[in-house]
Protein backbone atom coordinates (compact mmCIF):
# COMPACT_ATOMS: atom_id res chain seq x y z
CA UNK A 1 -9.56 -204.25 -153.48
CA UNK A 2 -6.50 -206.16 -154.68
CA UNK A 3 -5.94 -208.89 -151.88
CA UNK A 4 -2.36 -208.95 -149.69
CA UNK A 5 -0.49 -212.00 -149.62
CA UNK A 6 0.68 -212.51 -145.83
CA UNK A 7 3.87 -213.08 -144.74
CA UNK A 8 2.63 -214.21 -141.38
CA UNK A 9 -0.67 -215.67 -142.53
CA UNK A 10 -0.90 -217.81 -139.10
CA UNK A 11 -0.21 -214.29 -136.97
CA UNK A 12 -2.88 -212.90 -135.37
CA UNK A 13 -3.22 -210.08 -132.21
CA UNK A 14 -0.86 -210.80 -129.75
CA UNK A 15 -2.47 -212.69 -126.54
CA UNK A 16 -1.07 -209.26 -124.21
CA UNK A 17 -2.89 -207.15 -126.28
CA UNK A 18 -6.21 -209.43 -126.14
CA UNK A 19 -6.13 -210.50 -122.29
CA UNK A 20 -5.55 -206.64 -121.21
CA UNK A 21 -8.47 -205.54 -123.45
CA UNK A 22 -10.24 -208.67 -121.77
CA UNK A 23 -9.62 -207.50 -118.24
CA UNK A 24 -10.05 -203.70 -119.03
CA UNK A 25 -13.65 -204.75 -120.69
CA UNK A 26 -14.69 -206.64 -117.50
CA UNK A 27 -13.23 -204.73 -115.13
CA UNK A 28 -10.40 -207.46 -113.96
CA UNK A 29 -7.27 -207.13 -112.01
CA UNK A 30 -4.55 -207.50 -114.71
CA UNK A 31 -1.90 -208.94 -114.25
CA UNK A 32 -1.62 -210.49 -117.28
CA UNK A 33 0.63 -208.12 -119.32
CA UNK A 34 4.32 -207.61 -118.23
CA UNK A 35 4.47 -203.45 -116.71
CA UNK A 36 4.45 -202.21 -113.59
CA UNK A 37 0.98 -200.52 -112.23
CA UNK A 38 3.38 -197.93 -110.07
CA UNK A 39 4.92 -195.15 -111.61
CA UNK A 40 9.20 -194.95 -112.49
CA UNK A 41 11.06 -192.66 -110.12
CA UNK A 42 9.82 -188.87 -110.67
CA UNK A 43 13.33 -187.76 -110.73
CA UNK A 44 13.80 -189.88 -113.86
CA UNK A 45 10.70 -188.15 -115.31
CA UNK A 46 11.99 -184.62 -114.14
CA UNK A 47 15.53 -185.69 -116.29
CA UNK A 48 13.23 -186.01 -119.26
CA UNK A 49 11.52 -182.71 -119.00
CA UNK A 50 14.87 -181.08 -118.30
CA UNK A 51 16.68 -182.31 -121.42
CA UNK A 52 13.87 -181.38 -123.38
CA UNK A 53 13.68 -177.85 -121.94
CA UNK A 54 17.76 -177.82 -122.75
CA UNK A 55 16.47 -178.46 -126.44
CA UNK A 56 17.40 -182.03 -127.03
CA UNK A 57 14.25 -183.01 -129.41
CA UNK A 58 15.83 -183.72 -132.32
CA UNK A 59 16.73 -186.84 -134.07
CA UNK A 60 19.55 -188.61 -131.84
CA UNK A 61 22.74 -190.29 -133.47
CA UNK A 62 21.41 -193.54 -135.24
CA UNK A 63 23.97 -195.53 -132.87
CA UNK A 64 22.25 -193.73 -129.71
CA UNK A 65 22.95 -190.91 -127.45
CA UNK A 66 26.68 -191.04 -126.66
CA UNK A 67 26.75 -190.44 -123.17
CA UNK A 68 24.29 -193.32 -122.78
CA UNK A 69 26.45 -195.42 -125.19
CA UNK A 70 29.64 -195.00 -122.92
CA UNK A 71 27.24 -195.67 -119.91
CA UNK A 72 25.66 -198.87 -121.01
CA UNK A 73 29.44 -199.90 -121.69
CA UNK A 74 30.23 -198.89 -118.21
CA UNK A 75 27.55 -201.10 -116.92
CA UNK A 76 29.05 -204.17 -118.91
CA UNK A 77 32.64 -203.52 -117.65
CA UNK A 78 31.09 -203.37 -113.80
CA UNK A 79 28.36 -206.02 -114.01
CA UNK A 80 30.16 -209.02 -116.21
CA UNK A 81 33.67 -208.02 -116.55
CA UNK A 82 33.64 -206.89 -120.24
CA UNK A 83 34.75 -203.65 -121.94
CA UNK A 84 32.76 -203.01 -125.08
CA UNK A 85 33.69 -200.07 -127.06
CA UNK A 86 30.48 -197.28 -127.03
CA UNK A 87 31.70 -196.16 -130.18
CA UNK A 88 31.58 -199.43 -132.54
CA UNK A 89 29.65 -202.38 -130.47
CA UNK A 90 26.82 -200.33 -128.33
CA UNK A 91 23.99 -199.43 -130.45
CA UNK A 92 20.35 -198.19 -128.56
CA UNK A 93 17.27 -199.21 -130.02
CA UNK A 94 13.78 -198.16 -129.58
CA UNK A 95 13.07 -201.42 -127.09
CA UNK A 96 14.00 -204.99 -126.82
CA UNK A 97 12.16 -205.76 -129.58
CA UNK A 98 13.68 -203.61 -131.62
CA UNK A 99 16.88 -205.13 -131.37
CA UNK A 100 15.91 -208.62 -131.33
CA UNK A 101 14.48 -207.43 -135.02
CA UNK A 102 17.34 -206.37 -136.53
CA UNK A 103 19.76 -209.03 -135.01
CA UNK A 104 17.84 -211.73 -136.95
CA UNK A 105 17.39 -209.68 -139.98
CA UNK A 106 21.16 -208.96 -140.08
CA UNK A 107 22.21 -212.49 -139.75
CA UNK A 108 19.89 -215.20 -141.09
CA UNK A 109 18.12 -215.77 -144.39
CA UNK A 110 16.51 -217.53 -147.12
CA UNK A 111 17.88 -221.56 -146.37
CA UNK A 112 19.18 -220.92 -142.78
CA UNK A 113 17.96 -221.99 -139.68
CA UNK A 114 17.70 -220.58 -135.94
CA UNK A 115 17.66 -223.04 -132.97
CA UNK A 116 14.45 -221.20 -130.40
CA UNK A 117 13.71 -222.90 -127.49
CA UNK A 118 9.95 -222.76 -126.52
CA UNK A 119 8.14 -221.74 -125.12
CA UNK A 120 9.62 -218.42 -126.18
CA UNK A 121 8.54 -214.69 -126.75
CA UNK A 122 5.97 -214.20 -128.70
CA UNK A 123 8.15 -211.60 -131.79
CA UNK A 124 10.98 -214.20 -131.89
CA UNK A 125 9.41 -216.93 -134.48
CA UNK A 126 7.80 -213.50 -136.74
CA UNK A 127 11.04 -211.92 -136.74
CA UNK A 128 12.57 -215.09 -138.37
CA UNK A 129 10.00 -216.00 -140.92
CA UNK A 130 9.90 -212.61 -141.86
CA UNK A 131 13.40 -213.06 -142.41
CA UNK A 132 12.91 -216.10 -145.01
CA UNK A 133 14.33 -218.59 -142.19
CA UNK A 134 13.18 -221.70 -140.28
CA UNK A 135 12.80 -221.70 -136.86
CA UNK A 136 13.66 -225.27 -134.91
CA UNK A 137 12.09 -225.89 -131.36
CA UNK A 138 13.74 -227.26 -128.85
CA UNK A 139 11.60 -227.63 -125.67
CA UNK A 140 12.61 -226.57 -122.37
CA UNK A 141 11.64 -229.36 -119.69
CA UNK A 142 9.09 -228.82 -117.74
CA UNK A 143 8.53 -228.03 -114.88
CA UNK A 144 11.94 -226.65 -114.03
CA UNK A 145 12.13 -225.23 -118.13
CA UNK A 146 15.72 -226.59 -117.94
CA UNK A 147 17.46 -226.90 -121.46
CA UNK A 148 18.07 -230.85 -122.69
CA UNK A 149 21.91 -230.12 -123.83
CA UNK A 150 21.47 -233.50 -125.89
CA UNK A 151 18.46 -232.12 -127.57
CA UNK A 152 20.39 -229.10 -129.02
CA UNK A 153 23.17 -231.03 -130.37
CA UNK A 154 20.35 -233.06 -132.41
CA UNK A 155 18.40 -230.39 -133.68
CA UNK A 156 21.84 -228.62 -134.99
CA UNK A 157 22.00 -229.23 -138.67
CA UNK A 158 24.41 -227.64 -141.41
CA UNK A 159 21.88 -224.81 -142.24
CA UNK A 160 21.85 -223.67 -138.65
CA UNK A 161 23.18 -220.16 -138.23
CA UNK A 162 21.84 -218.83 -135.05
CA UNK A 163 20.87 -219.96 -131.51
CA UNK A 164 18.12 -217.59 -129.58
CA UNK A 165 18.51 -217.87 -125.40
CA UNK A 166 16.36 -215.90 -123.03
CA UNK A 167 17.56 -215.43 -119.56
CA UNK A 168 16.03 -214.71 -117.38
CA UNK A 169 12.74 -216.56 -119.58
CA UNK A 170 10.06 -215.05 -120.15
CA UNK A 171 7.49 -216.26 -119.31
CA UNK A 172 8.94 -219.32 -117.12
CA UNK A 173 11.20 -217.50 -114.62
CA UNK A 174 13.98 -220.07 -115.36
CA UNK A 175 17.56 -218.92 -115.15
CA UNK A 176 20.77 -219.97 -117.37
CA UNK A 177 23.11 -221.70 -114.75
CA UNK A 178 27.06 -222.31 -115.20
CA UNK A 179 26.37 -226.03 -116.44
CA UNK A 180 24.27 -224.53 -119.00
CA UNK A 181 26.94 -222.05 -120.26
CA UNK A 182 29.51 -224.90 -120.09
CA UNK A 183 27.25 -227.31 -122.39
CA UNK A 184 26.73 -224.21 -124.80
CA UNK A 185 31.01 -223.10 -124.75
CA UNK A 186 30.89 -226.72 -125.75
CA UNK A 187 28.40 -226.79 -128.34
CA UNK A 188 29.68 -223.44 -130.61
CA UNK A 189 33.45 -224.63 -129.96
CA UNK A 190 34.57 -224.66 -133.56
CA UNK A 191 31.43 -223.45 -135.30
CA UNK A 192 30.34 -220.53 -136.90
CA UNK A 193 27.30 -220.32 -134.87
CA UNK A 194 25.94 -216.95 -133.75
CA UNK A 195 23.63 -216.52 -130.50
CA UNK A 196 20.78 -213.92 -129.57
CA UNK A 197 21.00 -213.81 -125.67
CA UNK A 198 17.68 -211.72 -124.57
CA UNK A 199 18.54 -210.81 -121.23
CA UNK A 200 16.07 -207.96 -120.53
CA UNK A 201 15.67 -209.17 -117.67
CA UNK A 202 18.92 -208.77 -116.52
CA UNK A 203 19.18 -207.04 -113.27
CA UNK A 204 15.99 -209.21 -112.14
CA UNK A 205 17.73 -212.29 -111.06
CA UNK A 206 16.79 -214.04 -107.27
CA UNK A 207 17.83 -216.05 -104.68
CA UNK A 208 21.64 -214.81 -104.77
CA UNK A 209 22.16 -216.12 -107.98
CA UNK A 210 24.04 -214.37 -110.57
CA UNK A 211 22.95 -213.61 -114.04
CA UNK A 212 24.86 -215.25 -117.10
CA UNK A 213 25.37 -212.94 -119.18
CA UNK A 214 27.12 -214.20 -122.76
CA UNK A 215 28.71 -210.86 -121.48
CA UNK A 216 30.47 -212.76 -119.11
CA UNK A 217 32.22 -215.42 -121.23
CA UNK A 218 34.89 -214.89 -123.91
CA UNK A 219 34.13 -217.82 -126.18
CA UNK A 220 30.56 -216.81 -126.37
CA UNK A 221 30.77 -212.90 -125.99
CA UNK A 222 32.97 -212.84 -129.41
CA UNK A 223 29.76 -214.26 -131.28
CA UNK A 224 26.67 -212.94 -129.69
CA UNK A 225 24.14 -210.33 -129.90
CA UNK A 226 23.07 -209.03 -126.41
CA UNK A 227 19.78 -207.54 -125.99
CA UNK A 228 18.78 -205.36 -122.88
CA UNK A 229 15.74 -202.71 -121.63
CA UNK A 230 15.70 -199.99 -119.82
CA UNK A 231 11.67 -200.80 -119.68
CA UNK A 232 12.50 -203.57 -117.24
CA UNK A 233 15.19 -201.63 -115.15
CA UNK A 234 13.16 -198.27 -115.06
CA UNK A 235 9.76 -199.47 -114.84
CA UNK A 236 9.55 -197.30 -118.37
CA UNK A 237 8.06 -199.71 -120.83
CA UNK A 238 6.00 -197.43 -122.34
CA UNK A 239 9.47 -195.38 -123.75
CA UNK A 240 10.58 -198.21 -125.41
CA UNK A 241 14.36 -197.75 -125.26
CA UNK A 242 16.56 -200.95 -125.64
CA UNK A 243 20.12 -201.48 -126.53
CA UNK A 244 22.35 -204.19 -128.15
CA UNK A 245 25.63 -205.16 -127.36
CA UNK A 246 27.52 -207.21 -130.00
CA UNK A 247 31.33 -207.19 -130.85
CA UNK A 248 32.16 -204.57 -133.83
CA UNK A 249 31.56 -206.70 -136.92
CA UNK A 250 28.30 -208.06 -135.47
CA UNK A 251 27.44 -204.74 -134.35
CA UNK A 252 28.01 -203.26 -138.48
CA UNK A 253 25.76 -205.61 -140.26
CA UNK A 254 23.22 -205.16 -137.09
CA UNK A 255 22.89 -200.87 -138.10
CA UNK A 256 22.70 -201.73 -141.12
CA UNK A 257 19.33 -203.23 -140.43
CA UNK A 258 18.85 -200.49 -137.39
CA UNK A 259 19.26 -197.47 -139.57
CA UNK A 260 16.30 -198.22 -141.69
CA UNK A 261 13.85 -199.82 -139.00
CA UNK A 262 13.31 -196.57 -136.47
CA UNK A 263 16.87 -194.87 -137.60
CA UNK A 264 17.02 -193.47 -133.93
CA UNK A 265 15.07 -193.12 -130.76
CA UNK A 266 13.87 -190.83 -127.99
CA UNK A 267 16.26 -188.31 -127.93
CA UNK A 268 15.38 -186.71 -124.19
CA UNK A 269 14.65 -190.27 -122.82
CA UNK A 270 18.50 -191.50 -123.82
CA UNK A 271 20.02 -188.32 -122.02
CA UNK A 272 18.09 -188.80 -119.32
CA UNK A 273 18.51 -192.57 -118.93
CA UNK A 274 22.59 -192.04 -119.10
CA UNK A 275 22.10 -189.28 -116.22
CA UNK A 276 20.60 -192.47 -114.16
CA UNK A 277 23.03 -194.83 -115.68
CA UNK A 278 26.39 -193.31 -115.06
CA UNK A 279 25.89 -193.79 -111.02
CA UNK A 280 23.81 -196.79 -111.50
CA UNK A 281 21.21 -195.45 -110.14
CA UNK A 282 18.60 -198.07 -108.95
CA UNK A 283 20.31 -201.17 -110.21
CA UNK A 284 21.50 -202.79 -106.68
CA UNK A 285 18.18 -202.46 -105.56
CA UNK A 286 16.10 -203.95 -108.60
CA UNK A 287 16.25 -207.32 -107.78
CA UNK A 288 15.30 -207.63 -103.93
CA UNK A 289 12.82 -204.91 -104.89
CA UNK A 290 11.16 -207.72 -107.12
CA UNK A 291 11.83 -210.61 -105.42
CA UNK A 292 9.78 -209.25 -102.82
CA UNK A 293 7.04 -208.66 -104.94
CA UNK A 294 7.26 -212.56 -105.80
CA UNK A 295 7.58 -213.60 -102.40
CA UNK A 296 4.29 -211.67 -100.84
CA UNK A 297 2.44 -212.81 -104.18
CA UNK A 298 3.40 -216.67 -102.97
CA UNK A 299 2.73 -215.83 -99.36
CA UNK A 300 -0.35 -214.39 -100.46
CA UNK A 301 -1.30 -217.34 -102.67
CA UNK A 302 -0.53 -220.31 -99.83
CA UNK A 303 -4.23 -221.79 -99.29
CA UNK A 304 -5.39 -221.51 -103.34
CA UNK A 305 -5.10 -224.33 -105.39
CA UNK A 306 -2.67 -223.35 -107.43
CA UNK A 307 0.61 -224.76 -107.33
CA UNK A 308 3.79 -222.07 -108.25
CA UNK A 309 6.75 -222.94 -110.31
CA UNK A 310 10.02 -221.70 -109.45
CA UNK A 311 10.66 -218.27 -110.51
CA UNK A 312 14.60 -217.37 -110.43
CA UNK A 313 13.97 -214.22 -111.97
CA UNK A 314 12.37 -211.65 -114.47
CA UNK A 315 8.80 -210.89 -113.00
CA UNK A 316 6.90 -213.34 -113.88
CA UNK A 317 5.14 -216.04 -111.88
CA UNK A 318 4.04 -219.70 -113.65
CA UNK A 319 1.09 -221.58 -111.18
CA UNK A 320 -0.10 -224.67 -112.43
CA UNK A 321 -3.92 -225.22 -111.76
CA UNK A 322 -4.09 -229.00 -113.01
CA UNK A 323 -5.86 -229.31 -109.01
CA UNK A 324 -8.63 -226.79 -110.57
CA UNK A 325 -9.44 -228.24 -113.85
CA UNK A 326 -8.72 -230.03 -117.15
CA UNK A 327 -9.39 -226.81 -119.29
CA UNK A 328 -6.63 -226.03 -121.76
CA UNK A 329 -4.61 -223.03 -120.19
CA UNK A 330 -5.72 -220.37 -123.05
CA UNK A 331 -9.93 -221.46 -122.02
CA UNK A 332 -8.79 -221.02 -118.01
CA UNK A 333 -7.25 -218.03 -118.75
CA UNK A 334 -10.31 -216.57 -120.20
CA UNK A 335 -12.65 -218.06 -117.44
CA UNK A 336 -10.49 -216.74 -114.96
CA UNK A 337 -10.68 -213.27 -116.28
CA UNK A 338 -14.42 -213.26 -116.94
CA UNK A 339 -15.62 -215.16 -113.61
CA UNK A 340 -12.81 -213.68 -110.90
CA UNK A 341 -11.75 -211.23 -112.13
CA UNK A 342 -7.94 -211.24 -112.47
CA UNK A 343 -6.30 -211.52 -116.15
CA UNK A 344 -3.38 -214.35 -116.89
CA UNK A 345 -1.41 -214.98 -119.86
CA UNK A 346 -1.53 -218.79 -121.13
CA UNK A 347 1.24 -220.28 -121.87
CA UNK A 348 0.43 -221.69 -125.40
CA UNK A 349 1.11 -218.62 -127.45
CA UNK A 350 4.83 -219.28 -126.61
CA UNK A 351 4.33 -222.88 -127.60
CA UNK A 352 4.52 -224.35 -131.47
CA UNK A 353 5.53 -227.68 -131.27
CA UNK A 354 4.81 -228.69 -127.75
CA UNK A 355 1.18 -229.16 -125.52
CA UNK A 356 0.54 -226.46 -123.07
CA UNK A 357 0.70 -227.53 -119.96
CA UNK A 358 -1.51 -226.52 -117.09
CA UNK A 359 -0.16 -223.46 -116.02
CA UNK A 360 -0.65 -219.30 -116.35
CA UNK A 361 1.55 -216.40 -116.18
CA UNK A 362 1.14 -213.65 -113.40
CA UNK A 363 3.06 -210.65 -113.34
CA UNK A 364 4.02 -209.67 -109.96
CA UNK A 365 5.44 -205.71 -110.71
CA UNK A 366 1.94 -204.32 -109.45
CA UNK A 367 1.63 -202.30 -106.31
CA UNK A 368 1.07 -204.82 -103.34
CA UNK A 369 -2.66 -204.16 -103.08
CA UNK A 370 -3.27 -204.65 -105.90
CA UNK A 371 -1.34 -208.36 -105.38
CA UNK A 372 -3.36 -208.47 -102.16
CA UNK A 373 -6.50 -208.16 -103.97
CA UNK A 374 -5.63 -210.50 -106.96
CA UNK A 375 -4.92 -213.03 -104.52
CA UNK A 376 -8.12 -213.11 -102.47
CA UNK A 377 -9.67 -213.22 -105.34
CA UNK A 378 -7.90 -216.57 -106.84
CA UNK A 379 -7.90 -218.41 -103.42
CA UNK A 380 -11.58 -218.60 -103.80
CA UNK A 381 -11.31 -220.52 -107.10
């Protein structure tokens, strides 16, 4: 059998896919992997069944569904103050990931560089290598997962061609403030640098704080690729629809790359999506729907030895258990499973350059008992 060379010889299963199989072979409460255990609305799922009925099951325009295209622009225009056009700088994709795929492959190459601050999602450092590029880590400062402005400016070099930001982070919960968007305004002033804001967590922001958006910023809209899911806002992650907003000569070279990775996606999903999106159905709710899923999970947790990071928004929860043991967090995670019963995510499979520190991800979009049992179960540890 003639052998394969690898172009990601150090890539192996993802840790999500390992630590649910883990917790689904030993019976554990997962809340390891980022989806919802409750169903979406049924009225979204009736949409679906309708537009299929109506005979929309063919391919969809390799842009995306138009009404959902002039929706998604809608939401920009009402959310951050920006009018993209649906027709030239909206494109849907079939997820996040999707999008964060073809945004690197459009852009960098062979000799460039992208600045990725860690820890980071797990498809960002593939997506570049696969691409030829080198990825640079900057770490985010723990415990808080704040960005070191002075850092960036060092780790900028004349092959540098993109910057990748997450907000809100997966898996840290951290937030980009208006000090941070200042520093970064500052940084790309007179560059050519392009960003890749993931912000699928958009609409999952706490504490009265608003999301920054690149959206919301001129210097830094005109030069960035914006990533969102409708996974995250419909508790849909199994349909895998995304979208990318990106100004209309990012947004060519970007279907270029589209066009010949999944040429289109769900065609019944997108109408049925745009029938929720056009009256924003669901989106002023989304975040004090989740940030009271985080605060019973901390109530629930006061008494365990585990100590919680902040969490400003997406729906994730970091709790460091350097009070438990000395075990690196990947071992823990897998004791934990095995011996109580409830499935984490380490942290170190975001990590490249940097030590894990003590700490494990919980997902808090599960149904409240099953939070309630997860909990008992970790205060005995």
């Amino acid at each position: 059998m003639t052998a394969i060379r690898s172009k990601l010889p150090s890539v192996g299963t993802t840790i999500f896919t390992v630590m649910s199989r883990l917790a689904a072979d030993v019976g554990a409460i997962n809340l390891s992997q980022g989806f919802p255990d409750f169903d979406c609305d049924p009225a979204l799922v009736d949409a679906v069944a309708e537009h299929m009925r109506r005979g929309q099951n063919q391919y969809a325009p390799m842009q995306g569904v138009l009404r959902l295209r002039q929706a998604i622009a809608a939401k920009y225009e009402w959310a951050h103050g920006r009018r993209y056009d649906p027709e030239t700088e909206i494109t849907v994709t079939s997820g996040g990931t999707e999008g964060l795929f073809d945004a690197v492959a459009a852009t960098v190459g062979p000799g460039d560089e992208v600045i990725v601050f860690e820890p980071c999602y797990d498809s960002y450092v593939p997506s570049i290598e696969l691409s030829g590029a080198t990825p640079v880590f900057v770490a985010l400062q723990f415990p808080d997962y704040s960005i070191d402005w002075d850092q960036v400016r060092r780790a900028i070099s004349r092959r540098t061609r993109l910057i990748m930001l997450n907000s809100p982070h997966n898996p840290a919960g951290a937030v980009l403030t208006p000090d941070d968007i200042a520093a970064l305004t500052s940084l790309v002033d007179g560059t050519d640098l392009l960003i890749l804001a993931d912000e699928v967590y958009e609409h999952i922001i706490f504490d009265g704080l608003q999301h920054e958006s690149m959206a919301r910023h001129d210097a830094l809209a005109s030069r960035s690729f914006i990533v969102g899911s409708f996974g995250k806002t419909y508790h849909t992650t199994g349909w895998k629809v995304g979208y990318v907003a990106a100004p209309a000569a990012l947004t060519a070279e970007f279907r270029k790359v589209h066009q010949f990775v999944t040429f289109s996606t769900n065609t019944p999903v997108q109408h049925a999506i745009a029938d929720f999106l056009e009256t924003r159905r669901g989106l002023a709710e989304l975040a004090p729907f989740f940030q009271a899923k985080r605060d019973l999970f901390l109530r629930l947790m006061e008494g365990s030895r585990f100590r919680p990071l902040a969490c400003r928004g997406s729906y994730f929860q970091l709790m460091d258990y350097s009070a438990i043991t000395a075990d690196a967090d990947a071992e823990f995670a897998i004791h934990l499973t095995k011996v109580h019963g409830v499935a984490s995510i380490p942290t170190s499979p975001f990590l490249h350059r940097v030590t894990a520190p003590k700490v494990l991800r919980f997902c808090f979009a599960k149904r409240d008992d099953t939070l309630e049992q997860a909990a008992a179960r970790l205060r005995t540890v």
